[in-house]
N, C-alpha and C. Protein backbone atom coordinates (compact mmCIF):
# COMPACT_ATOMS: atom_id res chain seq x y z
N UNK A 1 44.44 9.60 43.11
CA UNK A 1 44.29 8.17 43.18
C UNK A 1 45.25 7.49 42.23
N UNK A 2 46.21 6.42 42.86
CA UNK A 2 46.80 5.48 41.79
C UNK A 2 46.20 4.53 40.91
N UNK A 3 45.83 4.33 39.85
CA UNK A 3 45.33 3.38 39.05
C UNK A 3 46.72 2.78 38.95
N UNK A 4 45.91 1.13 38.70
CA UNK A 4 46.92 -0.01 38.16
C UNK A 4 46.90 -0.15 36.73
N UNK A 5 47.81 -0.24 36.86
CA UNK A 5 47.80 -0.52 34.85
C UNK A 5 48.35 -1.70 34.90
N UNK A 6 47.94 -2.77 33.82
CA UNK A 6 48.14 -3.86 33.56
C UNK A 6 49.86 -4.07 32.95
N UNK A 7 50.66 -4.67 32.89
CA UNK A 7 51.93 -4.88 32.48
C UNK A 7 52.10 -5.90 31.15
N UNK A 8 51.59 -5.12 30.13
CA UNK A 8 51.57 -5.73 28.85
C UNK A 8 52.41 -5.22 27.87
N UNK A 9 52.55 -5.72 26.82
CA UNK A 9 53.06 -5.73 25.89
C UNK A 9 52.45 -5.06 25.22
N UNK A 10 52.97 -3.69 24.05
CA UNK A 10 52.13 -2.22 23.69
C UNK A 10 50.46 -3.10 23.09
N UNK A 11 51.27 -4.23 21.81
CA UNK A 11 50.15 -5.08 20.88
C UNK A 11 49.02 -5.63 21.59
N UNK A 12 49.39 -6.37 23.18
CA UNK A 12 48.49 -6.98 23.83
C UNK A 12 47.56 -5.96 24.64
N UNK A 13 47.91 -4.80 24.96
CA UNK A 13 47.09 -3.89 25.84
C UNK A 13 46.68 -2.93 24.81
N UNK A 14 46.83 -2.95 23.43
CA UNK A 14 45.85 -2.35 22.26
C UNK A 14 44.77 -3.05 22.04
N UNK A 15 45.01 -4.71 21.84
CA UNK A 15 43.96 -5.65 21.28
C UNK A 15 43.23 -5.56 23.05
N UNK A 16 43.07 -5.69 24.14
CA UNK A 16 42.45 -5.66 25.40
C UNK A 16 42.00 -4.53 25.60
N UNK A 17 42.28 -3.25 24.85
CA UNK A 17 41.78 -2.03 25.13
C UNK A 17 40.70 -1.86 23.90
N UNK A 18 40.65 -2.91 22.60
CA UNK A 18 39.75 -3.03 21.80
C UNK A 18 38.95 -3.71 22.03
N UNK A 19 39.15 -4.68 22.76
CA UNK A 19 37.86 -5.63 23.58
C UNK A 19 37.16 -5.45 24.84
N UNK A 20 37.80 -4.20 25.24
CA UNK A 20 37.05 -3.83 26.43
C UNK A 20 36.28 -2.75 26.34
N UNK A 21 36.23 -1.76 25.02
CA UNK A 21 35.14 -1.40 24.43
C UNK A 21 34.58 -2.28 24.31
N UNK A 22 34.63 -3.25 22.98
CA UNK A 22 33.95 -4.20 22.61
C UNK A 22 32.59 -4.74 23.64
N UNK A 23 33.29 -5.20 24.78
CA UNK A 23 32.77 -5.30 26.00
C UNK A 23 32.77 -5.16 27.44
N UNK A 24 31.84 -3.68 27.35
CA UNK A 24 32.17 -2.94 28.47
C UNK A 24 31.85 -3.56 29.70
N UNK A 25 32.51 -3.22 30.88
CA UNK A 25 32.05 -4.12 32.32
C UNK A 25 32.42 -5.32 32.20
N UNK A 26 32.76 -5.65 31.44
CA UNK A 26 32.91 -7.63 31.24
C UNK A 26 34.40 -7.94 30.89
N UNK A 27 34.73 -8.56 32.27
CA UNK A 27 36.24 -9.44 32.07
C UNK A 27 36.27 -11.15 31.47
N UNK A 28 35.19 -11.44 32.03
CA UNK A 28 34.75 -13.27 31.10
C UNK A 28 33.70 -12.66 30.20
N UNK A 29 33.93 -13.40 29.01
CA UNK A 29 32.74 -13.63 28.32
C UNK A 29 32.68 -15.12 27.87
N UNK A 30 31.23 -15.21 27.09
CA UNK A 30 31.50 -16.56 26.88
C UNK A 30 32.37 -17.45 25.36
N UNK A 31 32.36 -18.39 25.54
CA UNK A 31 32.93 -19.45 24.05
C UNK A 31 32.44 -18.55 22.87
N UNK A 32 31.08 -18.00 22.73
CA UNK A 32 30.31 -18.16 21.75
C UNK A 32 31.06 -16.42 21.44
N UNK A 33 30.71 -15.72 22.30
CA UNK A 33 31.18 -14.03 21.92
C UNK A 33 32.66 -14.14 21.41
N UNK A 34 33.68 -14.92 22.83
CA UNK A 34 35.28 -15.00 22.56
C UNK A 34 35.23 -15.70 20.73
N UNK A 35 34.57 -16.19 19.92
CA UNK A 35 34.44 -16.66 19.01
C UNK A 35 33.88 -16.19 17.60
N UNK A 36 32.41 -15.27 18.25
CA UNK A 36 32.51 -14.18 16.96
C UNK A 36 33.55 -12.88 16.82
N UNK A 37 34.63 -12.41 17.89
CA UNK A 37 35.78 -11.80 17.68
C UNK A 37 36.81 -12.76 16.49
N UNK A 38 36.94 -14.00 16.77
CA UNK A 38 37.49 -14.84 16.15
C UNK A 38 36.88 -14.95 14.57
N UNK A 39 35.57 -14.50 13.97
CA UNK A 39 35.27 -15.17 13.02
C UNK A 39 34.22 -16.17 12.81
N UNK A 40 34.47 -17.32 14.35
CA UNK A 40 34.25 -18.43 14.34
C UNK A 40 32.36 -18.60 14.53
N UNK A 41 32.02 -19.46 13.85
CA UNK A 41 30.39 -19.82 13.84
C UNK A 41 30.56 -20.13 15.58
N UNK A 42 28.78 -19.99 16.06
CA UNK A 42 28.62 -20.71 17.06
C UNK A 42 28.59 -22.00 17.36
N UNK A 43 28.30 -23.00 16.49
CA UNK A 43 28.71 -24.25 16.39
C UNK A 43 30.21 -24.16 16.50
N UNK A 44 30.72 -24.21 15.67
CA UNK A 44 32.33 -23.78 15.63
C UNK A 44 32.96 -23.71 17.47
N UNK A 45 32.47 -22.80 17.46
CA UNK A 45 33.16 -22.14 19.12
C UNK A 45 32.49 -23.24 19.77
N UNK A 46 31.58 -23.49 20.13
CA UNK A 46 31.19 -25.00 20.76
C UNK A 46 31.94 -26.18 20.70
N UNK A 47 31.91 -26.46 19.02
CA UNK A 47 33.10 -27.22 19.49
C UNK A 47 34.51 -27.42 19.32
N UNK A 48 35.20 -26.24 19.53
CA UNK A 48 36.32 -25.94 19.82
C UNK A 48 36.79 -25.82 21.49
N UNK A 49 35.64 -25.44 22.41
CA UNK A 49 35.29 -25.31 23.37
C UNK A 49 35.23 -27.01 23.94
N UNK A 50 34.15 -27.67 23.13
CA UNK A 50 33.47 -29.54 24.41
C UNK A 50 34.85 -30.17 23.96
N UNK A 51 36.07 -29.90 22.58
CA UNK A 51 36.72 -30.66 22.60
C UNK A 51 38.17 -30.82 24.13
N UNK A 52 37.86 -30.06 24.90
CA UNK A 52 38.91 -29.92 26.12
C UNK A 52 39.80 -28.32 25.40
N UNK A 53 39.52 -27.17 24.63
CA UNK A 53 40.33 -26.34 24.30
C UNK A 53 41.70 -26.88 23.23
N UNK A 54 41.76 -26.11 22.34
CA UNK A 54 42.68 -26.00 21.22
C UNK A 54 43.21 -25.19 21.30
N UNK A 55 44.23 -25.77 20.48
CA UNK A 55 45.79 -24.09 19.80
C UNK A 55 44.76 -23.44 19.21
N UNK A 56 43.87 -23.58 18.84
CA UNK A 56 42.89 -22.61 17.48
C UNK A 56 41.67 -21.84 18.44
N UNK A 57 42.06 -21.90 19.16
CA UNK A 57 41.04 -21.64 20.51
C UNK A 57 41.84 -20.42 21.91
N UNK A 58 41.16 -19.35 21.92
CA UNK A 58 42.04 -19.22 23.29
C UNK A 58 41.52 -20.12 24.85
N UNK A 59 42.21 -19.82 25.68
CA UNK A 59 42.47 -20.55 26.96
C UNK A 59 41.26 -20.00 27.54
N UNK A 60 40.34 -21.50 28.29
CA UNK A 60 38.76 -20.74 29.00
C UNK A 60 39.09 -21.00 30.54
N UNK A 61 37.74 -20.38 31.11
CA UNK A 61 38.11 -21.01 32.92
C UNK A 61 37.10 -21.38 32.99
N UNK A 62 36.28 -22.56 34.18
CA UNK A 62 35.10 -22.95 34.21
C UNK A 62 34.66 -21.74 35.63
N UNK A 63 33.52 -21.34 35.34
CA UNK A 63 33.10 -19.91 36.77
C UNK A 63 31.32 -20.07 36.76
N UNK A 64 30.77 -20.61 38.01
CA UNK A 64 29.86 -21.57 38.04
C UNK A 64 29.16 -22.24 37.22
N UNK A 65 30.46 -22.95 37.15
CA UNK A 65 30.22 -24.47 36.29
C UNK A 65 29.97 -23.93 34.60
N UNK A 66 29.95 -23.09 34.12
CA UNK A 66 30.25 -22.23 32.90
C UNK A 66 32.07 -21.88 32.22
N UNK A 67 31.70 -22.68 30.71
CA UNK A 67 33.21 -22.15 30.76
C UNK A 67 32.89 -20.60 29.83
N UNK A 68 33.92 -19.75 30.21
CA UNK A 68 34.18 -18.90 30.23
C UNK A 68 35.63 -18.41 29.53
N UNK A 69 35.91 -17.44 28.89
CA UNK A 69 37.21 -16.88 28.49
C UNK A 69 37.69 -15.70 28.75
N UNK A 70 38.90 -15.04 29.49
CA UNK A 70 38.98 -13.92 30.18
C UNK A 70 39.45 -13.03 28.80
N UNK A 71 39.02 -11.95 28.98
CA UNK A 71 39.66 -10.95 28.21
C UNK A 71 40.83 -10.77 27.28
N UNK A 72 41.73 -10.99 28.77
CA UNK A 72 43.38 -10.83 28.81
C UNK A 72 43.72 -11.91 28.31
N UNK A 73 43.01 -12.98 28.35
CA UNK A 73 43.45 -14.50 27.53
C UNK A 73 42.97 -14.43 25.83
N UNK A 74 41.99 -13.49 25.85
CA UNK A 74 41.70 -13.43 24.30
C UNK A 74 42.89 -12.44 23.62
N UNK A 75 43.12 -11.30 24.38
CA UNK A 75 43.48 -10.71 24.11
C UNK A 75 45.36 -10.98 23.99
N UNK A 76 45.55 -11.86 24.17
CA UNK A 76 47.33 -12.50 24.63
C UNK A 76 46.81 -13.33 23.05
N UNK A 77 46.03 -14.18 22.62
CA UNK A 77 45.58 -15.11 21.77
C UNK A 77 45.51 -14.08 20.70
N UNK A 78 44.62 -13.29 20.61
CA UNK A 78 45.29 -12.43 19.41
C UNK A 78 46.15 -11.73 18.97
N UNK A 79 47.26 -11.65 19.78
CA UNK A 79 48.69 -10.68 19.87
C UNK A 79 49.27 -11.95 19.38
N UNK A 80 49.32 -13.54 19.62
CA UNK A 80 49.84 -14.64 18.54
C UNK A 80 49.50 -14.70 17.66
N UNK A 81 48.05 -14.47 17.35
CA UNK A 81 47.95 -14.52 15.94
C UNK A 81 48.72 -13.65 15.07
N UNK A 82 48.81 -12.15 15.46
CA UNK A 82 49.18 -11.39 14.52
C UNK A 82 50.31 -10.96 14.42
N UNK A 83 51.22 -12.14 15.42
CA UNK A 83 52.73 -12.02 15.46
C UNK A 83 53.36 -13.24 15.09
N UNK A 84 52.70 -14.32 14.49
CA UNK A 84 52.91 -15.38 14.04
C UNK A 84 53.40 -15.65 12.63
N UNK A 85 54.42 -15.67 12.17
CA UNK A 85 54.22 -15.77 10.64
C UNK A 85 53.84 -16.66 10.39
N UNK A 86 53.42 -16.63 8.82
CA UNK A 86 52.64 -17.43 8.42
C UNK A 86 53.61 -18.68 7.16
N UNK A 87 53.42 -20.08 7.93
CA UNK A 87 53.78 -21.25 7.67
C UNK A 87 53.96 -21.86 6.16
N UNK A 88 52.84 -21.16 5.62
CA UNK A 88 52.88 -21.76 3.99
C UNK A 88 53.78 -20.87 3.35
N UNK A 89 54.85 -21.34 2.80
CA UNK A 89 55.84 -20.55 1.82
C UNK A 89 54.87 -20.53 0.69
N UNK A 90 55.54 -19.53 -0.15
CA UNK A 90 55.36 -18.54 -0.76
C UNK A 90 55.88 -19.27 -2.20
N UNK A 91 56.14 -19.81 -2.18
CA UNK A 91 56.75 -20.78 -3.48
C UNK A 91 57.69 -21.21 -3.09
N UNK A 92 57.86 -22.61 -3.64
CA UNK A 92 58.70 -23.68 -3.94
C UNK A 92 60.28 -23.67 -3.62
N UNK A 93 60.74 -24.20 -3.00
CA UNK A 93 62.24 -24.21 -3.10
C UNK A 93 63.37 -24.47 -4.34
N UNK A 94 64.19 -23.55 -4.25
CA UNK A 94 64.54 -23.90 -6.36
C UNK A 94 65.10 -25.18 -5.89
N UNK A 95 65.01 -26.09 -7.28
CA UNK A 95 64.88 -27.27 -7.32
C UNK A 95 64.04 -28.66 -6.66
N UNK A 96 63.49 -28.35 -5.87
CA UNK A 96 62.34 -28.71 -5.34
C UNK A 96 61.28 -29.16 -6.06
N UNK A 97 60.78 -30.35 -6.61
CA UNK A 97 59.59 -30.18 -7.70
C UNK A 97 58.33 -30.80 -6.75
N UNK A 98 57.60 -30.42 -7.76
CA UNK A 98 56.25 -30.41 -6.99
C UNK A 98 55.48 -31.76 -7.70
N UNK A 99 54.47 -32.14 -6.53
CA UNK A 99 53.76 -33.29 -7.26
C UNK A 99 53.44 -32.93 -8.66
N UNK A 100 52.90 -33.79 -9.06
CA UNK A 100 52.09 -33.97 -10.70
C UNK A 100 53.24 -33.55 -12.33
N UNK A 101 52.67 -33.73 -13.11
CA UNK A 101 53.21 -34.05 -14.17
C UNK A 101 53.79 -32.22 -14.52
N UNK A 102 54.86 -32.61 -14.62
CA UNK A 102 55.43 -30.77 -14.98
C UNK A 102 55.04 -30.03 -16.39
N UNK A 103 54.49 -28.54 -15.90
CA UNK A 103 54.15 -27.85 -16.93
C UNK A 103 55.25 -27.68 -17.92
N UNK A 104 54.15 -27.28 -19.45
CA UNK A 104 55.19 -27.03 -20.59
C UNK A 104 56.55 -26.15 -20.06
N UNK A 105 56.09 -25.28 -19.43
CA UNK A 105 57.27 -24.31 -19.39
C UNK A 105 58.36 -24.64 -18.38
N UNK A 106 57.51 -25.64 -17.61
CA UNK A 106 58.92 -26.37 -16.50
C UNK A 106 60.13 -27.08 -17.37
N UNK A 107 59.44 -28.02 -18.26
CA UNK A 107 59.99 -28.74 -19.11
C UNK A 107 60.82 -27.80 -20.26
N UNK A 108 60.68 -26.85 -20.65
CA UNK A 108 61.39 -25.75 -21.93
C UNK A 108 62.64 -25.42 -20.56
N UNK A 109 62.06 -25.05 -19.33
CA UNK A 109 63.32 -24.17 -18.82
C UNK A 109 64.07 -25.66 -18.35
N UNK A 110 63.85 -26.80 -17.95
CA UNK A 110 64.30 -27.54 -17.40
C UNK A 110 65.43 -27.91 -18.85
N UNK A 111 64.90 -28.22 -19.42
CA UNK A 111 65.28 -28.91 -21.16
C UNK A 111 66.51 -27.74 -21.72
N UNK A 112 66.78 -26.51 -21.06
CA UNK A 112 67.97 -25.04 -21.60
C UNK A 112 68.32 -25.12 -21.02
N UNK A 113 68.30 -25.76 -19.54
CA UNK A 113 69.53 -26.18 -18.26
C UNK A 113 70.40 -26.83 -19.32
N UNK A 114 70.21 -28.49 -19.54
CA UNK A 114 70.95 -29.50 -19.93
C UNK A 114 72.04 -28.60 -21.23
């Protein structure tokens, strides 16, 4: 017999092969499950969910009249997360100063420039 295999990306058909343990037989689950994978409280996933779906959210389908989130959509949503770098630098750009009043030692190294 030929089985189909899905055409993913190695990261995306690891994280879908961890959620399909996770949850066996089941291609939708709901806001609230797609959400404790996430971390996210059930309030939380609710309303990340009534707001019409977020970037902070993966992609749902409505399937009688229930919204719902497929697997392969959680599973594509966490292959961004963990291929995303992450936005907040790491410190300051030289010369770059930062709000508020500068520490002693900004001022000693700033003050052996001149």
């Amino acid at each position: 017999m030929d089985q189909h295999h899905l055409a993913l990306p190695h990261t995306v058909a690891a994280h879908f092969n961890f959620l399909t343990q996770q949850f066996p037989g089941k291609l939708l689950i709901t806001p609230v499950e797609a959400g404790g994978v996430l971390g996210f409280s059930k309030p939380a996933s609710y309303k990340r969910v009534c707001n019409g779906g977020r970037q902070d959210f993966p992609k749902f389908v409505i399937c009688s009249g229930r919204k719902m989130v497929r697997l392969i959509d959680l599973a594509e949503y966490l292959d961004r997360l963990t291929n995303t770098p992450s936005t907040t630098p790491s410190a300051p750009a030289h010369g770059k100063r930062t709000r508020g009043r500068p520490t002693k030692a900004e001022q000693i190294a700033r003050a052996q420039q001149k």
